[in-house]
Protein backbone atom coordinates (compact mmCIF):
# COMPACT_ATOMS: atom_id res chain seq x y z
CA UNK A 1 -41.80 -36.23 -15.04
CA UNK A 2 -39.95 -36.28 -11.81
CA UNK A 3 -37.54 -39.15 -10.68
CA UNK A 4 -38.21 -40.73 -7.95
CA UNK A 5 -35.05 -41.96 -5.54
CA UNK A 6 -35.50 -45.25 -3.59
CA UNK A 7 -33.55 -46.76 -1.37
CA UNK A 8 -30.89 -49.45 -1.90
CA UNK A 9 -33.18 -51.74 0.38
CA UNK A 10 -36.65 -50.69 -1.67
CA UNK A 11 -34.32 -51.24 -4.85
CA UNK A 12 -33.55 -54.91 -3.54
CA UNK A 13 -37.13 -55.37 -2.43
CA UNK A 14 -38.33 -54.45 -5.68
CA UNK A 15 -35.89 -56.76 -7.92
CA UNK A 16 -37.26 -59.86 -5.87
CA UNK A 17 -33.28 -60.27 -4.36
CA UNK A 18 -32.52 -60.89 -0.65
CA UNK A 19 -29.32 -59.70 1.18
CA UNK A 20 -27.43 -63.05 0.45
CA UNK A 21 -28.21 -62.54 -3.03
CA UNK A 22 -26.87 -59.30 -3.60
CA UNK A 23 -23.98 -60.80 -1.48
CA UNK A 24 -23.38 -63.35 -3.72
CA UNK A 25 -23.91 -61.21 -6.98
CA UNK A 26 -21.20 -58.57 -5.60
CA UNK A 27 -18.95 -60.56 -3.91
CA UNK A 28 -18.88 -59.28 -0.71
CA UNK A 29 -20.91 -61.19 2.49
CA UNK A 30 -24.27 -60.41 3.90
CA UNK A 31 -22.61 -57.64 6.52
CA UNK A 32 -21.30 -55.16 3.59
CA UNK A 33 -25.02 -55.29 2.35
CA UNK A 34 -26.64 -54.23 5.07
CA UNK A 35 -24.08 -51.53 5.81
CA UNK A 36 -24.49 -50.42 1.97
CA UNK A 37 -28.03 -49.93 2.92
CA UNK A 38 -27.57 -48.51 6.40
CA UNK A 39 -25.30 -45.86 4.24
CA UNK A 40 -22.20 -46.91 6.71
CA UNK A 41 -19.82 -47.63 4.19
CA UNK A 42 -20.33 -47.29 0.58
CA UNK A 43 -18.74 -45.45 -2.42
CA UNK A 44 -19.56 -44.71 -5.99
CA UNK A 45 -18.60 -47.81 -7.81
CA UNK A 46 -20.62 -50.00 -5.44
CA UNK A 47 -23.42 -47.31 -6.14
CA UNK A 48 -22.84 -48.02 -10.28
CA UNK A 49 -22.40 -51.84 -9.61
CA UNK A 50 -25.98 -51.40 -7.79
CA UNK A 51 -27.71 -49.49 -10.09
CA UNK A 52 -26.54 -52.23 -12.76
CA UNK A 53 -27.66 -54.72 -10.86
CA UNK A 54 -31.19 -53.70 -9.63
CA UNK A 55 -31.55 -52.18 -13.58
CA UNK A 56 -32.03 -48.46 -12.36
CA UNK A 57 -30.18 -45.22 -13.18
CA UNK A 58 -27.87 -43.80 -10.65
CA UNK A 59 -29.61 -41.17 -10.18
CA UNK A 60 -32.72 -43.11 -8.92
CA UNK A 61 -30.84 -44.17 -5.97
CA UNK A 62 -31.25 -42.52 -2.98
CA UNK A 63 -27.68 -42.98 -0.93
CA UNK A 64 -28.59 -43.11 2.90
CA UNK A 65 -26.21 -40.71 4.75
């Protein structure tokens, strides 16, 4: 079976969370969200703490660039 990669904002979508909430669940404000998902500024521990969060593997996340 193939993985299938989906986007931070698809992964968000999909676990019923808005940007404030992954704000509030990371610490960070509403700004560093949406440039996690615009793939302006993000690194591979936010990637883990995402992938934790939204209950995917790493690998299923497909890192805008």
């Amino acid at each position: 079976m193939e993985d299938v990669q989906l986007s931070l904002s698809t992964l968000r979508n999909n676990a019923g969370m808005t940007q404030q909430d992954v704000a509030d669940k990371m610490g960070v404000n509403v700004e560093t969200v949406k440039k996690w998902e615009n793939g302006e500024v993000i690194n591979g521990l936010v990637i883990y703490a995402l992938a934790k969060l939204y209950r995917v593997e790493v690998d299923n996340i497909k890192v805008p660039s």
